[in-house]
Protein backbone atom coordinates (compact mmCIF):
# COMPACT_ATOMS: atom_id res chain seq x y z
CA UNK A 1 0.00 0.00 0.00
CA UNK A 2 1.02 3.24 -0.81
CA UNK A 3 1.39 5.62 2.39
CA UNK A 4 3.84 8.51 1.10
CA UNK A 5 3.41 11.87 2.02
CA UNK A 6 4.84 15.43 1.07
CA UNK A 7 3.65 17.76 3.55
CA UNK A 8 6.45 19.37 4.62
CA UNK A 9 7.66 20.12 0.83
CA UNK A 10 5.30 23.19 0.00
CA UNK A 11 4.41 24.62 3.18
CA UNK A 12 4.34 27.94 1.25
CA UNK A 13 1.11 27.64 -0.20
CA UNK A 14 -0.29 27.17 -3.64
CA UNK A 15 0.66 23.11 -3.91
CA UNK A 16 -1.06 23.38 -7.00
CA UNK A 17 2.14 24.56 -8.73
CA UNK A 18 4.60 24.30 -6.13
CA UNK A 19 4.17 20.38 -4.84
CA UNK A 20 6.78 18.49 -5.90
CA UNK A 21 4.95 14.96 -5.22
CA UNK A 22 1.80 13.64 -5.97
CA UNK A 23 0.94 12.19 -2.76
CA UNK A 24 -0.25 13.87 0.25
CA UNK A 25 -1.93 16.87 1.90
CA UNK A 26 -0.84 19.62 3.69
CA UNK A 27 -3.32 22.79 5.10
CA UNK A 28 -3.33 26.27 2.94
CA UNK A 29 -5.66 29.16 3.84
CA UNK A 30 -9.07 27.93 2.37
CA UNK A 31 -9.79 31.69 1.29
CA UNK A 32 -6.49 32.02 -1.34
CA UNK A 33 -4.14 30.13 -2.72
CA UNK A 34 -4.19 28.65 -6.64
CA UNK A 35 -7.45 26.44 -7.14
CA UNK A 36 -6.80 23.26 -8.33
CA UNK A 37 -9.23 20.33 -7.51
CA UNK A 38 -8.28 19.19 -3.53
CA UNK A 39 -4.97 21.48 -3.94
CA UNK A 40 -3.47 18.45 -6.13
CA UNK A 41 -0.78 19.41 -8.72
CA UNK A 42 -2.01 21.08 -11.98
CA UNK A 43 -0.22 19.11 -14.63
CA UNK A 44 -0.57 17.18 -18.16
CA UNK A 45 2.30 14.89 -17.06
CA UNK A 46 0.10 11.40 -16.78
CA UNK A 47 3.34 9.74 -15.83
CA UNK A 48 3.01 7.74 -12.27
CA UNK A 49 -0.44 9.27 -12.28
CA UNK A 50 -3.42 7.19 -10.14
CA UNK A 51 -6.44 9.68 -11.30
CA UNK A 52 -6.83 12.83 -12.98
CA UNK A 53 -9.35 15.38 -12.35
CA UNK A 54 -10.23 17.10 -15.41
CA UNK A 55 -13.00 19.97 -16.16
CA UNK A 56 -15.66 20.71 -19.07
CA UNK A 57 -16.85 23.83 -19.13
CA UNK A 58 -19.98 23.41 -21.06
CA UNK A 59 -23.28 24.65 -21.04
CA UNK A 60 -25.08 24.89 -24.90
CA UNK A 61 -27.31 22.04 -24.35
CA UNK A 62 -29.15 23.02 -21.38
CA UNK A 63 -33.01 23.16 -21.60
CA UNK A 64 -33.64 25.81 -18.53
CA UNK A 65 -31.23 27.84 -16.13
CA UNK A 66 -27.27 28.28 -17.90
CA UNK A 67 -24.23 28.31 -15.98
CA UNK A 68 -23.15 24.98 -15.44
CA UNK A 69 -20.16 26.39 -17.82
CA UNK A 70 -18.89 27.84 -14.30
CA UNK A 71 -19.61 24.29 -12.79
CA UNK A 72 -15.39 23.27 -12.67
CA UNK A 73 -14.05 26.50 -11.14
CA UNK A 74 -16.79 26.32 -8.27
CA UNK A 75 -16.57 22.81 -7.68
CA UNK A 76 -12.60 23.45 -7.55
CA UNK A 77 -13.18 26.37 -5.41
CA UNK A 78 -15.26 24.60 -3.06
CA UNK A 79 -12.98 21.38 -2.63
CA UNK A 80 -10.14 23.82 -0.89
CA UNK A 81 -12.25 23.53 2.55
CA UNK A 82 -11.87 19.88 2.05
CA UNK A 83 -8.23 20.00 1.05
CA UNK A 84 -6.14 19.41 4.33
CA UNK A 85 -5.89 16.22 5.66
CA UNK A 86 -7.85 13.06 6.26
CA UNK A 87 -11.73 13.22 5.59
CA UNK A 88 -14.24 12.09 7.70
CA UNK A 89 -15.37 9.31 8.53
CA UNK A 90 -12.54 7.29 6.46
CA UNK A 91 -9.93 7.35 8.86
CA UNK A 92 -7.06 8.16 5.87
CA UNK A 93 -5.58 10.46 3.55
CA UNK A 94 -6.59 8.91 -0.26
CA UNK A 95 -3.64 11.42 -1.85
CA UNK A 96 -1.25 9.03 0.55
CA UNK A 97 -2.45 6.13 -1.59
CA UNK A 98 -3.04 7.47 -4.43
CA UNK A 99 -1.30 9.83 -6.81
CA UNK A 100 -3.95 12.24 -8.25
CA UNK A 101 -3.43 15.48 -10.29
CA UNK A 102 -5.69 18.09 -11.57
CA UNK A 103 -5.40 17.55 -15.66
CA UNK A 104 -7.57 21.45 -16.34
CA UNK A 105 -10.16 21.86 -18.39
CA UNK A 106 -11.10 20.67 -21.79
CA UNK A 107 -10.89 23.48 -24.42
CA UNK A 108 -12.81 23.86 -27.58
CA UNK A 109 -14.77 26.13 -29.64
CA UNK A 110 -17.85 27.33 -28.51
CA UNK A 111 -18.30 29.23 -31.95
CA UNK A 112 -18.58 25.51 -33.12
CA UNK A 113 -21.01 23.59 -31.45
CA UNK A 114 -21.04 20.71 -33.53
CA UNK A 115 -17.75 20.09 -33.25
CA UNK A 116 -17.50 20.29 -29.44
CA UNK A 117 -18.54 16.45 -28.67
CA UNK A 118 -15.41 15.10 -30.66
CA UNK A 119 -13.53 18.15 -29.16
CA UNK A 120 -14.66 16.49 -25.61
CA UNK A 121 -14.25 12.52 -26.71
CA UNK A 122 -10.74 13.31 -27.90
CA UNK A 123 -9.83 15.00 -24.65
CA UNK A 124 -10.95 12.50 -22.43
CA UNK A 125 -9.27 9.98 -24.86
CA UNK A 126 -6.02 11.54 -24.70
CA UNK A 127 -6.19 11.11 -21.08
CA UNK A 128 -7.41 7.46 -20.48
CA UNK A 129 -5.81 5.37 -23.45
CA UNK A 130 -4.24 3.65 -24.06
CA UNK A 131 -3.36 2.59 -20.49
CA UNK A 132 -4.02 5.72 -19.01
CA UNK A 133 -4.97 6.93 -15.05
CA UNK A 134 -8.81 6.73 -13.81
CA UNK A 135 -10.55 9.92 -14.89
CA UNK A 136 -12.91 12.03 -12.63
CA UNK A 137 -14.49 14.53 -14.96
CA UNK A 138 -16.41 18.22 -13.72
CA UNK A 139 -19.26 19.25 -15.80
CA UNK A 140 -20.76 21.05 -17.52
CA UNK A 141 -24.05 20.24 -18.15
CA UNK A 142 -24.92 16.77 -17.72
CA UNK A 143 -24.64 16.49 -21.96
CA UNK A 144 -20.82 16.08 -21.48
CA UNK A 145 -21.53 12.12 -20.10
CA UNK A 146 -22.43 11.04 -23.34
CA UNK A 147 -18.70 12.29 -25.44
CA UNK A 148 -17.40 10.97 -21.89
CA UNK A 149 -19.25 7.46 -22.44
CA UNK A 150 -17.70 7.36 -25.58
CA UNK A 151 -14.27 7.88 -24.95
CA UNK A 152 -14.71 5.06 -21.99
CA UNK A 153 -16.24 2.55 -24.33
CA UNK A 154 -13.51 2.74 -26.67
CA UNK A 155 -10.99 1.89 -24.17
CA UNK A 156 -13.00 -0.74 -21.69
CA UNK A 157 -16.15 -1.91 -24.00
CA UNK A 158 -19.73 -1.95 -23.32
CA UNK A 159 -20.58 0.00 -19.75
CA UNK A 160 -23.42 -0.52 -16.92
CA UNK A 161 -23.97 3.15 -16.20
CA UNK A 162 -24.57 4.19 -12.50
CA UNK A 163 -26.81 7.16 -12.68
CA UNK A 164 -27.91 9.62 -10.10
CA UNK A 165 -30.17 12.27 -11.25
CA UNK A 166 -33.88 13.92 -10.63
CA UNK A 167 -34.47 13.53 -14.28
CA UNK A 168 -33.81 10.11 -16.77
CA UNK A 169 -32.28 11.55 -19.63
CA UNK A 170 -33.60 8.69 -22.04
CA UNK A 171 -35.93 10.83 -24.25
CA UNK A 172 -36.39 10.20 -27.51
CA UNK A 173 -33.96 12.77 -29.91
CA UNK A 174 -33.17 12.55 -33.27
CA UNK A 175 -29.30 11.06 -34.42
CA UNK A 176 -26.62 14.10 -33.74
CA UNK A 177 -29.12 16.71 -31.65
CA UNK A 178 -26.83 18.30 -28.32
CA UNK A 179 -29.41 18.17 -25.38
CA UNK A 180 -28.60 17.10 -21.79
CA UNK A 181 -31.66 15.49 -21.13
CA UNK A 182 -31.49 12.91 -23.83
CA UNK A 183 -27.81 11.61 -23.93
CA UNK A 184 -28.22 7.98 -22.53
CA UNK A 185 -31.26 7.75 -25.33
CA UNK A 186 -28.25 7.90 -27.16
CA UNK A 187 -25.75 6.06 -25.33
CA UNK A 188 -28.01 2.94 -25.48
CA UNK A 189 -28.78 3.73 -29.16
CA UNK A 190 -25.02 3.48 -29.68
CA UNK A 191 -24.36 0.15 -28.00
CA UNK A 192 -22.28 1.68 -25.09
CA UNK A 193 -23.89 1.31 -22.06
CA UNK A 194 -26.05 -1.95 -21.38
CA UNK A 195 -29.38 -0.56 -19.98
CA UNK A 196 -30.10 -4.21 -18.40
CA UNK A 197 -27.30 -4.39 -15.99
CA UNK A 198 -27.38 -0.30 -15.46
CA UNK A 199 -29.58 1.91 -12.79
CA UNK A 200 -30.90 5.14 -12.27
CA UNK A 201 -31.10 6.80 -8.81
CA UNK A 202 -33.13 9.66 -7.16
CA UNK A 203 -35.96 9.94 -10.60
CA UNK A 204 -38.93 12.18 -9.85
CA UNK A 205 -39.84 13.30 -13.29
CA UNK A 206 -42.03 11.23 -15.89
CA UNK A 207 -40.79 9.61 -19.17
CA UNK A 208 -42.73 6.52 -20.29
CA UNK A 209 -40.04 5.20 -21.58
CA UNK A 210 -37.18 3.78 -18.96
CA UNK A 211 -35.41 2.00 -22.16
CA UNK A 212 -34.45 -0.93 -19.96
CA UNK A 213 -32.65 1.15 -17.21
CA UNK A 214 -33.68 0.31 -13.92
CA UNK A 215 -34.68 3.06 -11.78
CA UNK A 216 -34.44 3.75 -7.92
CA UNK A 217 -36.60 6.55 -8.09
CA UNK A 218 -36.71 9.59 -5.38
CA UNK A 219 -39.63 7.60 -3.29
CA UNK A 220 -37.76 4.29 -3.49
CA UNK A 221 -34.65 5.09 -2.15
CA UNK A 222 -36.63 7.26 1.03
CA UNK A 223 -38.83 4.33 1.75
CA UNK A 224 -35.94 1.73 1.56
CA UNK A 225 -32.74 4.09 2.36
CA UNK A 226 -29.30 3.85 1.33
CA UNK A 227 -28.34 0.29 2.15
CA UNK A 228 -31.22 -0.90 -0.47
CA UNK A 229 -29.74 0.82 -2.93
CA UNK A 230 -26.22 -0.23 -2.68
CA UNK A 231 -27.12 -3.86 -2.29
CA UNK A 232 -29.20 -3.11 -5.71
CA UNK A 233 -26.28 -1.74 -7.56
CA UNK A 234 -23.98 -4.65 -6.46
CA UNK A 235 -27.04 -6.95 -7.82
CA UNK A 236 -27.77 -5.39 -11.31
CA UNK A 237 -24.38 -4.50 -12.09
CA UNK A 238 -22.58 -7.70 -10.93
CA UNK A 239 -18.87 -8.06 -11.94
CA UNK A 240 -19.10 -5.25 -14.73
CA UNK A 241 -17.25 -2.58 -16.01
CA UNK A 242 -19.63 0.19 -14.82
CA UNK A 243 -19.68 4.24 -14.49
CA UNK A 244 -20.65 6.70 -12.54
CA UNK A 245 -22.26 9.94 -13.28
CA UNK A 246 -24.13 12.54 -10.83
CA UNK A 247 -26.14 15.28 -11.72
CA UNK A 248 -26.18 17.08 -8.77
CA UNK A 249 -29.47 17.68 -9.16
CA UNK A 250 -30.15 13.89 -7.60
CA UNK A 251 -30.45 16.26 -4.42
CA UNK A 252 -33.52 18.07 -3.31
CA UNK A 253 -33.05 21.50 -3.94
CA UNK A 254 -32.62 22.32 -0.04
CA UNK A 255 -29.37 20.29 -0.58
CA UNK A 256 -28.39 21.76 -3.82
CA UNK A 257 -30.76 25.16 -5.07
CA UNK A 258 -27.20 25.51 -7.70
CA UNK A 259 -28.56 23.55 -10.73
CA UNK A 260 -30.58 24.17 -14.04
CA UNK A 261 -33.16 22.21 -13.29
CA UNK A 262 -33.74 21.49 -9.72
CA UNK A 263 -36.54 19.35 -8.73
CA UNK A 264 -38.13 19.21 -4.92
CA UNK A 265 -38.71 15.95 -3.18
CA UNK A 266 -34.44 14.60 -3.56
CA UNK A 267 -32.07 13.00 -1.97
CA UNK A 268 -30.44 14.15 1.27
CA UNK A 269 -26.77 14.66 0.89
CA UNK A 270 -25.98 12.51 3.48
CA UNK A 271 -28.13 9.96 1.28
CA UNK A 272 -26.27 10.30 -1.42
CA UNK A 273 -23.04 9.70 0.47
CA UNK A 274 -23.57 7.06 2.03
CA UNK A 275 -24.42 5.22 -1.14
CA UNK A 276 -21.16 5.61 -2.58
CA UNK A 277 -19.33 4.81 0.30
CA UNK A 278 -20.61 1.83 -0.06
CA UNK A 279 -20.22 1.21 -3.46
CA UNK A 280 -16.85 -0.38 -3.17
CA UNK A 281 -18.13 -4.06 -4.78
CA UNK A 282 -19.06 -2.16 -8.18
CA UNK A 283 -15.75 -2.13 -10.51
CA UNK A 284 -16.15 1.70 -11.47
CA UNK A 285 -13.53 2.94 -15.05
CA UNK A 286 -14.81 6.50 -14.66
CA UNK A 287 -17.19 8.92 -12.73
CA UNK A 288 -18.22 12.49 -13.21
CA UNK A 289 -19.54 15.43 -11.74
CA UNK A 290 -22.83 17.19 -13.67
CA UNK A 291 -25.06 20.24 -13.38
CA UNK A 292 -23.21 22.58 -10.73
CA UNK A 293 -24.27 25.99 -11.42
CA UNK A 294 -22.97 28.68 -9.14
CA UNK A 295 -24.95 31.68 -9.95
CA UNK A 296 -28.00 29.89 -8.21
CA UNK A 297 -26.19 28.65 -5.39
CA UNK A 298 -26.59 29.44 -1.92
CA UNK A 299 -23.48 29.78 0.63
CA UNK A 300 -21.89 27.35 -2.42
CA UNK A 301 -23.35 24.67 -0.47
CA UNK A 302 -24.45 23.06 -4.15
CA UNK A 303 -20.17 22.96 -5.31
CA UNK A 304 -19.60 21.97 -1.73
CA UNK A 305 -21.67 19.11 -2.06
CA UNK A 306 -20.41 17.90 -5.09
CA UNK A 307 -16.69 18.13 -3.97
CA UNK A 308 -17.47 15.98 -1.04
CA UNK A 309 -18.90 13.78 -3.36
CA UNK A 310 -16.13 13.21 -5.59
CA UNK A 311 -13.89 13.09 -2.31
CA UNK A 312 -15.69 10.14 -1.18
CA UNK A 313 -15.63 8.52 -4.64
CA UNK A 314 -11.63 8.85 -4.58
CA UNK A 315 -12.07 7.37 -0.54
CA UNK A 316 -13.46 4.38 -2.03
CA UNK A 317 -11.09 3.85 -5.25
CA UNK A 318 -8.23 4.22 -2.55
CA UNK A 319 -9.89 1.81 -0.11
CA UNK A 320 -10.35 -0.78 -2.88
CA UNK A 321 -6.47 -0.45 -4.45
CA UNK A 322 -5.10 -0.65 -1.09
CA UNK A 323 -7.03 -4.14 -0.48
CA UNK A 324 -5.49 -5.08 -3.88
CA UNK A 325 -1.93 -5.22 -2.29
């Protein structure tokens, strides 16, 4: 197991550029410093890299509220009250197990629209294959999934998707269209994700067609609670290769008011967390981070939420490779 640390090797202050490991964490002023996801390195070196963090700043396909194009930068901005030492209730540091950097942000044209998917699946690509690190990605609007689907496909095949969201995203769109609420219409059209083995968690809007895709909905999960769900997800997804994507607006509103389209009647953070703590049987290639929109957030309690989040997810990943060794 890896247990290295470099805390006493940029006491200065902005680790993002002045680390000089990968591993560890060490306390900055949560109110300055350079904002990297979790204070980890900014870098495109991949070499000895675990995970990368990488954003998409993307917001064109959204069918109500924009912003989610700010959704990186808060979520970043948010994870530096996280940043300094072991979270709770995991008992360790996951950047002393696992080497993680913060990759930046996806560029492209946004006087191009229709070239912006490719610009995305090529991005991700670049990171992943052909044996590259695990990939945490911050949206964006919850569109960016389906270029992110792609890119994961290529590299590890067909995918059970592990959705949390307030919404399905399986309507019916025509071949090419850029919407976020229709992108795993797609990805199942496309043969990437299997809908049998894959879930949907925290639904409380209508579509009369589920396409195969199981769903937890909002009701289910409060009347059976957290433990239901996870030993669901271990059931339908068995030994595959799965991912996992989270529009933040899985939450009720109270939990996260910073999204598009927020819907009442959600998940409780402490809900959601719990779920993917205990995840740690599902064999995850990928997870991102949808739907953040700071202009309608409160106290940034909505990025705060899904930086914890994504800390837990990396919690688990280290959990699991240190059981490996």
């Amino acid at each position: 197991m890896k247990t290295r640390s470099d805390s006493h090797t940029f006491s200065g202050g902005d680790a993002a550029f002045t680390r000089t490991s990968l591993y560890g964490s060490a306390a900055e002023h949560t109110y300055s410093g350079a904002l990297s996801f979790m204070r980890r390195k900014y870098t495109r070196d991949l070499r000895g890299v675990d995970v990368a963090i990488t954003g998409i700043p993307f917001d064109l396909a959204t069918t109500n509220r924009p912003g989610t194009r700010f959704g990186p930068a808060a979520i970043r901005a948010a994870s530096a009250q996280l940043a300094w030492g072991a979270p709770w209730p995991w008992g360790f540091d996951p950047f002393d197990r696992l080497a993680v950097i913060d990759y930046g942000d996806c560029n492209f044209d946004f006087g191009r629209p229709e070239t912006i998917p490719a610009d995305i699946e090529s991005h991700v690509s670049r990171i992943i294959e052909p044996d590259g690190p695990h990939l945490i990605s911050l949206g964006g609007d919850h569109f960016v999934t389906l270029p992110l689907l792609r890119a994961h496909a290529k590299r590890y095949g067909k995918l059970s998707l592990v959705h949390f969201d307030a919404h399905s995203d399986t309507w019916h769109d025509e071949p090419g269209r850029i919407d976020h609420g229709t992108m795993f219409f797609h990805a199942v059209q496309e043969g990437i994700v299997d809908p049998a083995t894959s879930l949907q968690i925290g639904i409380r809007t209508h579509n009369s067609d589920r396409m195969g895709f199981t769903w937890l909905d909002a009701a289910w999960v409060h009347a059976n609670g957290p433990q239901a769900v996870i030993a669901e997800t271990e059931r339908i997804v068995g030994n595959n290769k799965a991912y996992l994507t989270f529009d933040i607006d899985c939450l009720d509103p109270s939990c996260a008011p910073g999204t598009g389209t927020p819907v009442v009647g959600g998940l409780s953070t402490h809900q959601a967390q719990t779920i993917i703590r205990g995840l740690e049987k599902t064999d995850f290639v990928g997870m991102d981070m949808a739907e953040v929109a700071p202009h309608f957030d409160h106290g940034e309690i909505t990025a705060l939420a899904g930086a914890s989040l994504i800390l837990d997810y990396l919690c688990l990943r280290a959990r699991n490779e240190s059981t490996k060794i």
